[in-house]
PDB file of N, CA and C in Angstrom:
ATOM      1  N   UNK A   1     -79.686-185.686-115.776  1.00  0.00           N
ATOM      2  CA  UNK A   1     -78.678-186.595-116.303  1.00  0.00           C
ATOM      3  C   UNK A   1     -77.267-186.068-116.057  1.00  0.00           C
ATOM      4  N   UNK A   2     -76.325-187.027-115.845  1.00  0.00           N
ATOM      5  CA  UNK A   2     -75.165-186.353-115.703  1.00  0.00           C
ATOM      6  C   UNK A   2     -74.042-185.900-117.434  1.00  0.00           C
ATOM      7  N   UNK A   3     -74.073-184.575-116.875  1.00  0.00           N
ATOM      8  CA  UNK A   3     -73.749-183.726-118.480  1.00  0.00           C
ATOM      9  C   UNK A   3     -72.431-184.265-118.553  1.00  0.00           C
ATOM     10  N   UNK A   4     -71.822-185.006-117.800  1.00  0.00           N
ATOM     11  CA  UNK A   4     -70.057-185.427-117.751  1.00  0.00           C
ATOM     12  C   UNK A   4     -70.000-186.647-119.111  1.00  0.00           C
ATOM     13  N   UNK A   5     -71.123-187.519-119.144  1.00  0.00           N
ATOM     14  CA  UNK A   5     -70.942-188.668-119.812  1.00  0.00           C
ATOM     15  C   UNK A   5     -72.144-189.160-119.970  1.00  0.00           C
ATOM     16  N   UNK A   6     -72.798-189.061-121.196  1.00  0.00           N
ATOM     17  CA  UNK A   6     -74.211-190.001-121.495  1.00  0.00           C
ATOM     18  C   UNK A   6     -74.344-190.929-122.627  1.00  0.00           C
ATOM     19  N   UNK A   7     -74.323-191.833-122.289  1.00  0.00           N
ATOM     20  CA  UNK A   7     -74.218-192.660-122.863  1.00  0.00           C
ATOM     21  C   UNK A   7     -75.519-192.953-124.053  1.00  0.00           C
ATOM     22  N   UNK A   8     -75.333-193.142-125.412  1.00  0.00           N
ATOM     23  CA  UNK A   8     -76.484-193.418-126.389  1.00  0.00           C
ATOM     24  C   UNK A   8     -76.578-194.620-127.516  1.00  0.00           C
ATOM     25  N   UNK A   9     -76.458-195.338-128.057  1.00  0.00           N
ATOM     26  CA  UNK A   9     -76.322-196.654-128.415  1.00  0.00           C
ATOM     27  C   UNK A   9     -74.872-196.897-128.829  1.00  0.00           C
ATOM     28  N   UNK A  10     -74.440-196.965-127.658  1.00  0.00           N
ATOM     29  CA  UNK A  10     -72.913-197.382-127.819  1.00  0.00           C
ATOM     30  C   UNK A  10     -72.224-196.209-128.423  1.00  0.00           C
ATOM     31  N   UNK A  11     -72.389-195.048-127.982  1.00  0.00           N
ATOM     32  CA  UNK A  11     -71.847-193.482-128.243  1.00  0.00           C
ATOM     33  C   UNK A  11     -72.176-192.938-127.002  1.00  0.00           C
ATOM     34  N   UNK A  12     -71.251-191.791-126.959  1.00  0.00           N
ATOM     35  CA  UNK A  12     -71.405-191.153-125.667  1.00  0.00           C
ATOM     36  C   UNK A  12     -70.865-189.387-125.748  1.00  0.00           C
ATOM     37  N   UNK A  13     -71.641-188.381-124.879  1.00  0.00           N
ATOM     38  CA  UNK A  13     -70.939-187.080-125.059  1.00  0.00           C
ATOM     39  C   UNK A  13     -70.338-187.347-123.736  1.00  0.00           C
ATOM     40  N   UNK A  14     -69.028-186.885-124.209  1.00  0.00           N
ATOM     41  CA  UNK A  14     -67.707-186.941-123.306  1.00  0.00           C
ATOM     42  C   UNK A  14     -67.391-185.441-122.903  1.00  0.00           C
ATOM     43  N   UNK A  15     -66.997-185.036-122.050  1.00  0.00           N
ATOM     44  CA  UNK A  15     -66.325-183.553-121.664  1.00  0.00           C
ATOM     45  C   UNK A  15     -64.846-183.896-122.243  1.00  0.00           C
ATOM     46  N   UNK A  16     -64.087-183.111-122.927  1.00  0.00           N
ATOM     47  CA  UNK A  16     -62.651-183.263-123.213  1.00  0.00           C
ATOM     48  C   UNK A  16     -62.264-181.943-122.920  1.00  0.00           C
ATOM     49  N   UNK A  17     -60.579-181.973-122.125  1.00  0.00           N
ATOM     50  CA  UNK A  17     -59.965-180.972-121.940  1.00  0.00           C
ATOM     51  C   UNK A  17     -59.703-180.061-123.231  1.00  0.00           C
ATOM     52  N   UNK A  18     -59.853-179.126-123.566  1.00  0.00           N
ATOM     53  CA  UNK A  18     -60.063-178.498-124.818  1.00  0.00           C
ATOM     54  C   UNK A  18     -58.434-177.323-124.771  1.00  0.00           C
ATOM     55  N   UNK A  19     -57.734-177.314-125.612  1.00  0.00           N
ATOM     56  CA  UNK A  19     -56.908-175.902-125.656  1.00  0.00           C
ATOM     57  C   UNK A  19     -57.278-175.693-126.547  1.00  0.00           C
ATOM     58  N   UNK A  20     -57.932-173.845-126.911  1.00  0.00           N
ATOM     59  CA  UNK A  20     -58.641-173.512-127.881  1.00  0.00           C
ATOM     60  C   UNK A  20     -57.121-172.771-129.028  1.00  0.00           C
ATOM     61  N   UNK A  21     -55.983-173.076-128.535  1.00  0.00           N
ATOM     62  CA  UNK A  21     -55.498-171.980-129.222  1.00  0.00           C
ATOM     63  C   UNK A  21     -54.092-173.192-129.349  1.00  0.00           C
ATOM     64  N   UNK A  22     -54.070-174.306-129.610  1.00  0.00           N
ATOM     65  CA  UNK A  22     -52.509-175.323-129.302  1.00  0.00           C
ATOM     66  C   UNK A  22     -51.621-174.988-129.707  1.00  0.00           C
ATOM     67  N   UNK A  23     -51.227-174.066-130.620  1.00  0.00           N
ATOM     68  CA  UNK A  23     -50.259-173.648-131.191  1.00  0.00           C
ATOM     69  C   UNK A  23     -49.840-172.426-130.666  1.00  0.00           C
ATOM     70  N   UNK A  24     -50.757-171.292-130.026  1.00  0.00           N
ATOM     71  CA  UNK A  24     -50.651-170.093-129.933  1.00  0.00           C
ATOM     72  C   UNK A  24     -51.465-168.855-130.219  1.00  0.00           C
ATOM     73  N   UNK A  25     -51.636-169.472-131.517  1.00  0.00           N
ATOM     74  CA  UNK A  25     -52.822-168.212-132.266  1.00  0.00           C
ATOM     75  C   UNK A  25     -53.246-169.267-132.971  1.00  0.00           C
ATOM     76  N   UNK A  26     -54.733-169.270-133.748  1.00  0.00           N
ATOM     77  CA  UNK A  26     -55.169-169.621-134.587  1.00  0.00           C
ATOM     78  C   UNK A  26     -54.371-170.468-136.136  1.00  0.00           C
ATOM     79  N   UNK A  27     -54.283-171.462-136.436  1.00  0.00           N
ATOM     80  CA  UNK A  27     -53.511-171.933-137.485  1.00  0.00           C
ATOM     81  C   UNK A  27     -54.707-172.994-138.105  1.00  0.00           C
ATOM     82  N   UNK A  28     -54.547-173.303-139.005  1.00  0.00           N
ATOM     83  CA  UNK A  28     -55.127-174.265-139.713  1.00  0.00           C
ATOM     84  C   UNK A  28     -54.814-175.392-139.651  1.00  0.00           C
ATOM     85  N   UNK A  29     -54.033-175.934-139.288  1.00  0.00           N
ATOM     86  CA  UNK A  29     -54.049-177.431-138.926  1.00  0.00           C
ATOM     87  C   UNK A  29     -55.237-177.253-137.187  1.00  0.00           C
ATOM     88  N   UNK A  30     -55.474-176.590-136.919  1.00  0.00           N
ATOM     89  CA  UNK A  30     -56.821-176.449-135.655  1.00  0.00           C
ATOM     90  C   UNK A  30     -58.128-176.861-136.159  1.00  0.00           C
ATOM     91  N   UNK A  31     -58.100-177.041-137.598  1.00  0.00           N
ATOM     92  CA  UNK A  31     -59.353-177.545-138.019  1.00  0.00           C
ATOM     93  C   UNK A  31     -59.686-178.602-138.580  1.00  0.00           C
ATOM     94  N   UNK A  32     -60.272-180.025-138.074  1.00  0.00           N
ATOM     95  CA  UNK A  32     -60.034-181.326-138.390  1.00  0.00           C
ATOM     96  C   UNK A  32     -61.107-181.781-138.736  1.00  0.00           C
ATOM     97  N   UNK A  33     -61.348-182.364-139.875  1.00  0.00           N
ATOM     98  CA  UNK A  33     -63.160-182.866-139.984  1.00  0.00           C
ATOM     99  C   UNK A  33     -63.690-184.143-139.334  1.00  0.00           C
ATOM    100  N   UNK A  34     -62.926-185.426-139.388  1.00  0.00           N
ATOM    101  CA  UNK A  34     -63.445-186.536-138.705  1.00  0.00           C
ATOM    102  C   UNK A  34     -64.396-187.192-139.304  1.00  0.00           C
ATOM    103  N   UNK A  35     -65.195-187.224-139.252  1.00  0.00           N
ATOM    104  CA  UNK A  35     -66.467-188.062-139.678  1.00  0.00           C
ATOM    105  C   UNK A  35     -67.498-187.521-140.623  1.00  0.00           C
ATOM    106  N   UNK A  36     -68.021-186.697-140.204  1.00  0.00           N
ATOM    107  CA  UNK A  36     -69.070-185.710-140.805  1.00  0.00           C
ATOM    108  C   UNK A  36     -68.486-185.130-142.332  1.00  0.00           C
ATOM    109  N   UNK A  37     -69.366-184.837-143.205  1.00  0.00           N
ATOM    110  CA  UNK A  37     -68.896-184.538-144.547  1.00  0.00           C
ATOM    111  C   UNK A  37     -69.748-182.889-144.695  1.00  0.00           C
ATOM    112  N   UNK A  38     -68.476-182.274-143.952  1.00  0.00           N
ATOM    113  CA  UNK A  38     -68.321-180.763-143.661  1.00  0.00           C
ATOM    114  C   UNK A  38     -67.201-180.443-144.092  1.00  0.00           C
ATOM    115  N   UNK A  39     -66.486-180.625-145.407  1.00  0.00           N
ATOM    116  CA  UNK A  39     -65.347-180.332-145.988  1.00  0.00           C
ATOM    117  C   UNK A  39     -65.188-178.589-146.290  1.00  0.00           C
ATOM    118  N   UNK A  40     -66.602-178.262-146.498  1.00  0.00           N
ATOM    119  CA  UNK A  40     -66.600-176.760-147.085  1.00  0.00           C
ATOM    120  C   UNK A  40     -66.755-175.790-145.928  1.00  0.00           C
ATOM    121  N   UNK A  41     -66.726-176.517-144.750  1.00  0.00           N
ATOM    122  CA  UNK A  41     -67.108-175.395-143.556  1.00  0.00           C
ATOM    123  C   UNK A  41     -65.967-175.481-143.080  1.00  0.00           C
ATOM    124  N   UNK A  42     -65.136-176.308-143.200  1.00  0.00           N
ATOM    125  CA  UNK A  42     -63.944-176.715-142.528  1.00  0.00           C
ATOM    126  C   UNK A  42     -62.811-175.707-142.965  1.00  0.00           C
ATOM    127  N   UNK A  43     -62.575-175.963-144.523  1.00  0.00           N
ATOM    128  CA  UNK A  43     -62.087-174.942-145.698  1.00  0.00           C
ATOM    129  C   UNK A  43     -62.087-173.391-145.211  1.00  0.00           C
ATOM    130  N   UNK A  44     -63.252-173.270-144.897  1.00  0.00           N
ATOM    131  CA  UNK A  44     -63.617-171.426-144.255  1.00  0.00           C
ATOM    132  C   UNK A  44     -63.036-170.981-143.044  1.00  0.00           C
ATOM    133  N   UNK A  45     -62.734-172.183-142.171  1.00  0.00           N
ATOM    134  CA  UNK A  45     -62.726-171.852-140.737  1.00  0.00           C
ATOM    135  C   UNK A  45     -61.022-171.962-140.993  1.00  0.00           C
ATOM    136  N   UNK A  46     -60.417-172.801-141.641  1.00  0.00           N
ATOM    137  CA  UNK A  46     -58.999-173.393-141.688  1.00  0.00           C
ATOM    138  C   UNK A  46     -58.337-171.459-143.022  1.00  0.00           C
ATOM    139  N   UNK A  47     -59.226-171.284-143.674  1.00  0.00           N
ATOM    140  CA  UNK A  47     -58.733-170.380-144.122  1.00  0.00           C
ATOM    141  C   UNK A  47     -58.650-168.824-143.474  1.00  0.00           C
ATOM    142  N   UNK A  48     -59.554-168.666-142.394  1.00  0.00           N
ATOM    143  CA  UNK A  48     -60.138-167.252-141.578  1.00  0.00           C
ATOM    144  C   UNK A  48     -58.486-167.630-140.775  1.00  0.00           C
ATOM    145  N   UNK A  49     -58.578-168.765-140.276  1.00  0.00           N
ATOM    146  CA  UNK A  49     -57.498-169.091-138.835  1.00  0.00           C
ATOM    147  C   UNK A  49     -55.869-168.646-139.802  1.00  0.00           C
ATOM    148  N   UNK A  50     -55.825-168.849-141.309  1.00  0.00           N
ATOM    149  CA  UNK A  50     -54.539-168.775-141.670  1.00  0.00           C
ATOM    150  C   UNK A  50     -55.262-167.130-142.468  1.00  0.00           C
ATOM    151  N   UNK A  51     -55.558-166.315-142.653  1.00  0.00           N
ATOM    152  CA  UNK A  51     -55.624-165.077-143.054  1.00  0.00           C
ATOM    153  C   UNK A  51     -55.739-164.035-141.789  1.00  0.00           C
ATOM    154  N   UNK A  52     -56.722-164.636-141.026  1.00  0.00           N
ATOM    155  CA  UNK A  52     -57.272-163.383-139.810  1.00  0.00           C
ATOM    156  C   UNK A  52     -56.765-164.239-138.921  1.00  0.00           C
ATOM    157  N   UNK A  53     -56.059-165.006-138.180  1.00  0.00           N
ATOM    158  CA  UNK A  53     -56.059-165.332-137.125  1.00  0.00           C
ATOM    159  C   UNK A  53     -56.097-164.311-135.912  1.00  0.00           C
ATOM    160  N   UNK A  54     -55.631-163.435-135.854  1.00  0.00           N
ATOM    161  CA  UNK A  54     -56.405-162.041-134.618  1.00  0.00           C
ATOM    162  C   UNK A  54     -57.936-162.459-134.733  1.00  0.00           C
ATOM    163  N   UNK A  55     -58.385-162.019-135.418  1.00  0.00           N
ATOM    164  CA  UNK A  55     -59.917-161.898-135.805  1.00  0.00           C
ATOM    165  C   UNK A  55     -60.739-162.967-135.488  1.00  0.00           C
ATOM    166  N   UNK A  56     -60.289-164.039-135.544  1.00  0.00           N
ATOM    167  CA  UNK A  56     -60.698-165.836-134.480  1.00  0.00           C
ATOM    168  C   UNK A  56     -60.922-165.270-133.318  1.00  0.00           C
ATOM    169  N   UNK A  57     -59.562-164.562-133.008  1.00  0.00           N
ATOM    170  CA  UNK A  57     -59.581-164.596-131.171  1.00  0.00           C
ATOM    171  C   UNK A  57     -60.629-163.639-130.769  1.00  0.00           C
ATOM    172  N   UNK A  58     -60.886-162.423-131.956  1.00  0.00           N
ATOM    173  CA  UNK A  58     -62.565-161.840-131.277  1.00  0.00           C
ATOM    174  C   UNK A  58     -63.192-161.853-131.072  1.00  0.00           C
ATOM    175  N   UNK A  59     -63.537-162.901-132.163  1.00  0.00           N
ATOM    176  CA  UNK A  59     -65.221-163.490-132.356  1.00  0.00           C
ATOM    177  C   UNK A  59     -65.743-164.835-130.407  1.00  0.00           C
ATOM    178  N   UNK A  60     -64.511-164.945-130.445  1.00  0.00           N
ATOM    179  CA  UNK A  60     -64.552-166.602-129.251  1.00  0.00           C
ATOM    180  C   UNK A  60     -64.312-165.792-128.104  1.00  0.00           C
ATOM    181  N   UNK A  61     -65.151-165.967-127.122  1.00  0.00           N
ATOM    182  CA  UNK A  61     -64.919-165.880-125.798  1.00  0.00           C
ATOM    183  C   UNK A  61     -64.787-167.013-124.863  1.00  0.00           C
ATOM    184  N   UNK A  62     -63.954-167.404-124.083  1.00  0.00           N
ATOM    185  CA  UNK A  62     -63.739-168.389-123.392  1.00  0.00           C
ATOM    186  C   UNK A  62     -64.334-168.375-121.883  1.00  0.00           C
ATOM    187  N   UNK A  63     -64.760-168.977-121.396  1.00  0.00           N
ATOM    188  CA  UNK A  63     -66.149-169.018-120.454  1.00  0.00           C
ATOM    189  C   UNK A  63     -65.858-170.180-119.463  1.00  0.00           C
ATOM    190  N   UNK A  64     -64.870-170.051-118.534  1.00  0.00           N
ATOM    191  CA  UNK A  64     -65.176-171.854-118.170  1.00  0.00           C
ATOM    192  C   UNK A  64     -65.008-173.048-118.968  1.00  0.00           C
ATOM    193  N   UNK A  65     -65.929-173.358-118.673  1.00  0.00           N
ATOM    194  CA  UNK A  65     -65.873-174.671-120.575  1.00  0.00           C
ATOM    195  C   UNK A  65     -66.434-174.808-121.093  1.00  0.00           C
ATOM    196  N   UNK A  66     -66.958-173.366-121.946  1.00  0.00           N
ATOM    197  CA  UNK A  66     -67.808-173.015-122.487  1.00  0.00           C
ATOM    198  C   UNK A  66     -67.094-171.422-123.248  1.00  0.00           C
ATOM    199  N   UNK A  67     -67.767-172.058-124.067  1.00  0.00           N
ATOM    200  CA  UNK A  67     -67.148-170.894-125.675  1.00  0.00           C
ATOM    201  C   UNK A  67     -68.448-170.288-126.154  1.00  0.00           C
ATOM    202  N   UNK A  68     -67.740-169.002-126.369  1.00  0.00           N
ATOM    203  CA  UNK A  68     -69.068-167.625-126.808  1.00  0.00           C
ATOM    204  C   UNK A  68     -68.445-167.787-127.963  1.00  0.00           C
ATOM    205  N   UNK A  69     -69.613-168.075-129.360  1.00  0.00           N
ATOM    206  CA  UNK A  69     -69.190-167.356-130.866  1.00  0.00           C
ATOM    207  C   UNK A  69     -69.968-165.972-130.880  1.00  0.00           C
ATOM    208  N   UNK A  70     -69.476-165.432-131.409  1.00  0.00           N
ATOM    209  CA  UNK A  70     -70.168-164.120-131.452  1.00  0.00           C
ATOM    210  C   UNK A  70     -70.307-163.773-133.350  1.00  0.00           C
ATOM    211  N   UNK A  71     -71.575-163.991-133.639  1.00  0.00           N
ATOM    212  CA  UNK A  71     -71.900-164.203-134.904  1.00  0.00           C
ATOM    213  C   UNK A  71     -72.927-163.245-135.794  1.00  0.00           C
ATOM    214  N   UNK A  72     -73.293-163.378-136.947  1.00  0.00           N
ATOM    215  CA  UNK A  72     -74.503-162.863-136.925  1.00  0.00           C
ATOM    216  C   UNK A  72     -75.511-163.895-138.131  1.00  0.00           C
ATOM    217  N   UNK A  73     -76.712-163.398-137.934  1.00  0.00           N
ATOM    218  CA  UNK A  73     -77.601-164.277-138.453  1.00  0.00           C
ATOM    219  C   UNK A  73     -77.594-163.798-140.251  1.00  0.00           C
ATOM    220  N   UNK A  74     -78.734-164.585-141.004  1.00  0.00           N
ATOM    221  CA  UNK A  74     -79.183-164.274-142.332  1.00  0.00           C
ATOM    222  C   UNK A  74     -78.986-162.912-142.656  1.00  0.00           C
ATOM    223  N   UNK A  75     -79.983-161.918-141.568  1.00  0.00           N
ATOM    224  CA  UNK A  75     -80.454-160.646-141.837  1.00  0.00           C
ATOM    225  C   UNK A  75     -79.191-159.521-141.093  1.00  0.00           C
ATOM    226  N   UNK A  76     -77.893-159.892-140.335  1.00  0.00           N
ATOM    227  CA  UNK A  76     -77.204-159.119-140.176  1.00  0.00           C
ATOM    228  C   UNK A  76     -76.951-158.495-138.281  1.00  0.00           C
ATOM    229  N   UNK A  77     -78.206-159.609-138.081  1.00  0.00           N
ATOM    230  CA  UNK A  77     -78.435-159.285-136.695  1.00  0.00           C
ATOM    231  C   UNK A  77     -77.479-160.063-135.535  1.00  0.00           C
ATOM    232  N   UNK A  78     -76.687-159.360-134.779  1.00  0.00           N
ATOM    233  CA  UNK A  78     -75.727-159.991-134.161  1.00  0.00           C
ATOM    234  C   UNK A  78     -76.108-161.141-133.267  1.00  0.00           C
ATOM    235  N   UNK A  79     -75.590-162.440-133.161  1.00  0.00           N
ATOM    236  CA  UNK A  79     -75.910-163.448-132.448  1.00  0.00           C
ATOM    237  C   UNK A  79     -74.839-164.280-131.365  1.00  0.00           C
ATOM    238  N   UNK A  80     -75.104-164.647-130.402  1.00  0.00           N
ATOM    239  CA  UNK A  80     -74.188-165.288-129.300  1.00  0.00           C
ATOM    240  C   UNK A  80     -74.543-166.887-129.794  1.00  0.00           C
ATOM    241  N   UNK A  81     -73.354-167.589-129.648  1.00  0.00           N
ATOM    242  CA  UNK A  81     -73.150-168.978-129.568  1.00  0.00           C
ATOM    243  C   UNK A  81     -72.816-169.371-128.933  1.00  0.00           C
ATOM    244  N   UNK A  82     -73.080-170.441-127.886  1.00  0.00           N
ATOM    245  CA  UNK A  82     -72.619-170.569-127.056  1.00  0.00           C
ATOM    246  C   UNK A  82     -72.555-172.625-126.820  1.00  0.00           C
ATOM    247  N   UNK A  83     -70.499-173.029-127.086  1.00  0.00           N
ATOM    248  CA  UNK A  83     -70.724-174.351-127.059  1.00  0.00           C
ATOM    249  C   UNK A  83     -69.910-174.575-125.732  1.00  0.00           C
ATOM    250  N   UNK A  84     -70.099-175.607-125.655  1.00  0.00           N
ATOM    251  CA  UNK A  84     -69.174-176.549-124.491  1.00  0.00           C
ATOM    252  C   UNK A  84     -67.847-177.406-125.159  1.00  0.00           C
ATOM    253  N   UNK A  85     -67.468-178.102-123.978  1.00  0.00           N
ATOM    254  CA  UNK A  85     -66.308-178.806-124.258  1.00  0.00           C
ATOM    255  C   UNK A  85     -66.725-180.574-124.635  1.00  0.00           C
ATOM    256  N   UNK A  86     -67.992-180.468-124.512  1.00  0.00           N
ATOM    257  CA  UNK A  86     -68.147-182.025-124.587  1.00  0.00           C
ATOM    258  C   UNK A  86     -67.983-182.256-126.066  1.00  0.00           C
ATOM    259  N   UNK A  87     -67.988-183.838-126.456  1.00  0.00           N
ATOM    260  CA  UNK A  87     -67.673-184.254-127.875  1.00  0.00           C
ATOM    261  C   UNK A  87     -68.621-185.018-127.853  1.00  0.00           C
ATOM    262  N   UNK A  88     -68.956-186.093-129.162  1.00  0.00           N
ATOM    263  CA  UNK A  88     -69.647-187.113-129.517  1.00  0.00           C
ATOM    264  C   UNK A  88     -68.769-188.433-129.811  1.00  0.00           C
ATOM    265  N   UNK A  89     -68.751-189.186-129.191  1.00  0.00           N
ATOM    266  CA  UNK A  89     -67.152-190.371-129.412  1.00  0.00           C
ATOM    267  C   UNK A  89     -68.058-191.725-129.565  1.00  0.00           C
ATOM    268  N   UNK A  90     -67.198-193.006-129.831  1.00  0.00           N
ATOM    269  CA  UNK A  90     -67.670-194.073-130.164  1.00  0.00           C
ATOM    270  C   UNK A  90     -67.430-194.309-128.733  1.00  0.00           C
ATOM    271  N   UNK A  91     -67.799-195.403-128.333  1.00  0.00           N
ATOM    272  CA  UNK A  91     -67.062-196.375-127.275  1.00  0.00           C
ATOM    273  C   UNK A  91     -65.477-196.798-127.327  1.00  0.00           C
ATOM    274  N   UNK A  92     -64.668-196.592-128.015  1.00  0.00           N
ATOM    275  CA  UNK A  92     -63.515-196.684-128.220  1.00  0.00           C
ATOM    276  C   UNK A  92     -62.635-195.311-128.726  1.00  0.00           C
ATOM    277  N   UNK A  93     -63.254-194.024-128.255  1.00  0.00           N
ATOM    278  CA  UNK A  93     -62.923-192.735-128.078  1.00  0.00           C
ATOM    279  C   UNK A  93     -62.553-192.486-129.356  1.00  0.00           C
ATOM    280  N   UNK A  94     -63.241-192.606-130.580  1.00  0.00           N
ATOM    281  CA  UNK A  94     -63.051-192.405-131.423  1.00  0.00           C
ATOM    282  C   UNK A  94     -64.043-191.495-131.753  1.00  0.00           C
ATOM    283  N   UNK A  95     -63.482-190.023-132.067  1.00  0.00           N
ATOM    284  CA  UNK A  95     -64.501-188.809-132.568  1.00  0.00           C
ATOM    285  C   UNK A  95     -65.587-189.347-133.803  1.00  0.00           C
ATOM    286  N   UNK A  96     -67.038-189.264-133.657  1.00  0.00           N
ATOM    287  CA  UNK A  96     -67.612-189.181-134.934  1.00  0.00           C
ATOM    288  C   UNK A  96     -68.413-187.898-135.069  1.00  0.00           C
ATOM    289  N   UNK A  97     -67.489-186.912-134.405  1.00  0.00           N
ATOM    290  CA  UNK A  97     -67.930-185.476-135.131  1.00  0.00           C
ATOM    291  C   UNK A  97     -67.010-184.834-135.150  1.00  0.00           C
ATOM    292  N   UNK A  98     -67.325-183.623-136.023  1.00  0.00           N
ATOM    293  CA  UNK A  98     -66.176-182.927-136.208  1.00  0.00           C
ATOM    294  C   UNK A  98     -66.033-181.974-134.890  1.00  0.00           C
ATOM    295  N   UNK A  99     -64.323-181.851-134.607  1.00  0.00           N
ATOM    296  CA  UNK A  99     -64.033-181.000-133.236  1.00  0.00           C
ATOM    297  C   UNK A  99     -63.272-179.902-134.191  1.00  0.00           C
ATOM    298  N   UNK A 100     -63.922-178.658-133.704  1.00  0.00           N
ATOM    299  CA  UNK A 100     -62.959-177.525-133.883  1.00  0.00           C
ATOM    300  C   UNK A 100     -62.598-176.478-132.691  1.00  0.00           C
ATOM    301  N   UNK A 101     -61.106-176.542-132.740  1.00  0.00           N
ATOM    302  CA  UNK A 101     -60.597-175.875-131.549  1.00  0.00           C
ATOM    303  C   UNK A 101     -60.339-174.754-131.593  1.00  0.00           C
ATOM    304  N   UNK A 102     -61.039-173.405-132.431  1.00  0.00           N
ATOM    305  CA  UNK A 102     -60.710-172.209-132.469  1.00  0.00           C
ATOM    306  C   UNK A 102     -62.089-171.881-132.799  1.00  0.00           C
TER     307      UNK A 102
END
């Protein structure tokens, strides 16, 4: 299938040009919820970006168009994440997921 654009009942994953950093460094307005009712994950990520913002830029590796989280699991064990640039949009490019750019 082509990974550029697939289309699913009138939704589609889109590739979007991504700047992981729009401001410079990490800030909290970088974290936007959209649709999804992820208010408390949002909160964590919007507060790390305004306390540690260095500490954002460690964890993320930038890859092409493709982003390394570098995480760890339940038990402490270090883990790779690894997302892309695509989104989930309506037919009228309207996000119905949440995008976070850091």
């Amino acid at each position: 299938p082509d990974l550029t654009y697939h289309e699913l009942s009138g939704k589609a994953w889109v590739a979007k040009t991504v700047n992981l950093y729009p401001f410079g460094s990490p800030v909290p307005a970088d974290v936007n919820q959209h649709a999804i009712g992820d208010c408390c994950m949002c909160a964590v990520f919007a507060s790390f970006a305004y306390i540690y913002p260095e500490w954002i830029k460690t964890i993320i590796e930038k890859n092409g168009n493709n982003y390394t989280v570098h995480m760890f699991d339940p038990k402490g064990n270090p883990i790779d994440v690894v997302v892309d640039n695509k989104t989930f949009i309506f037919e009228n490019n309207i996000f119905t997921c949440v995008l976070i750019r850091f």
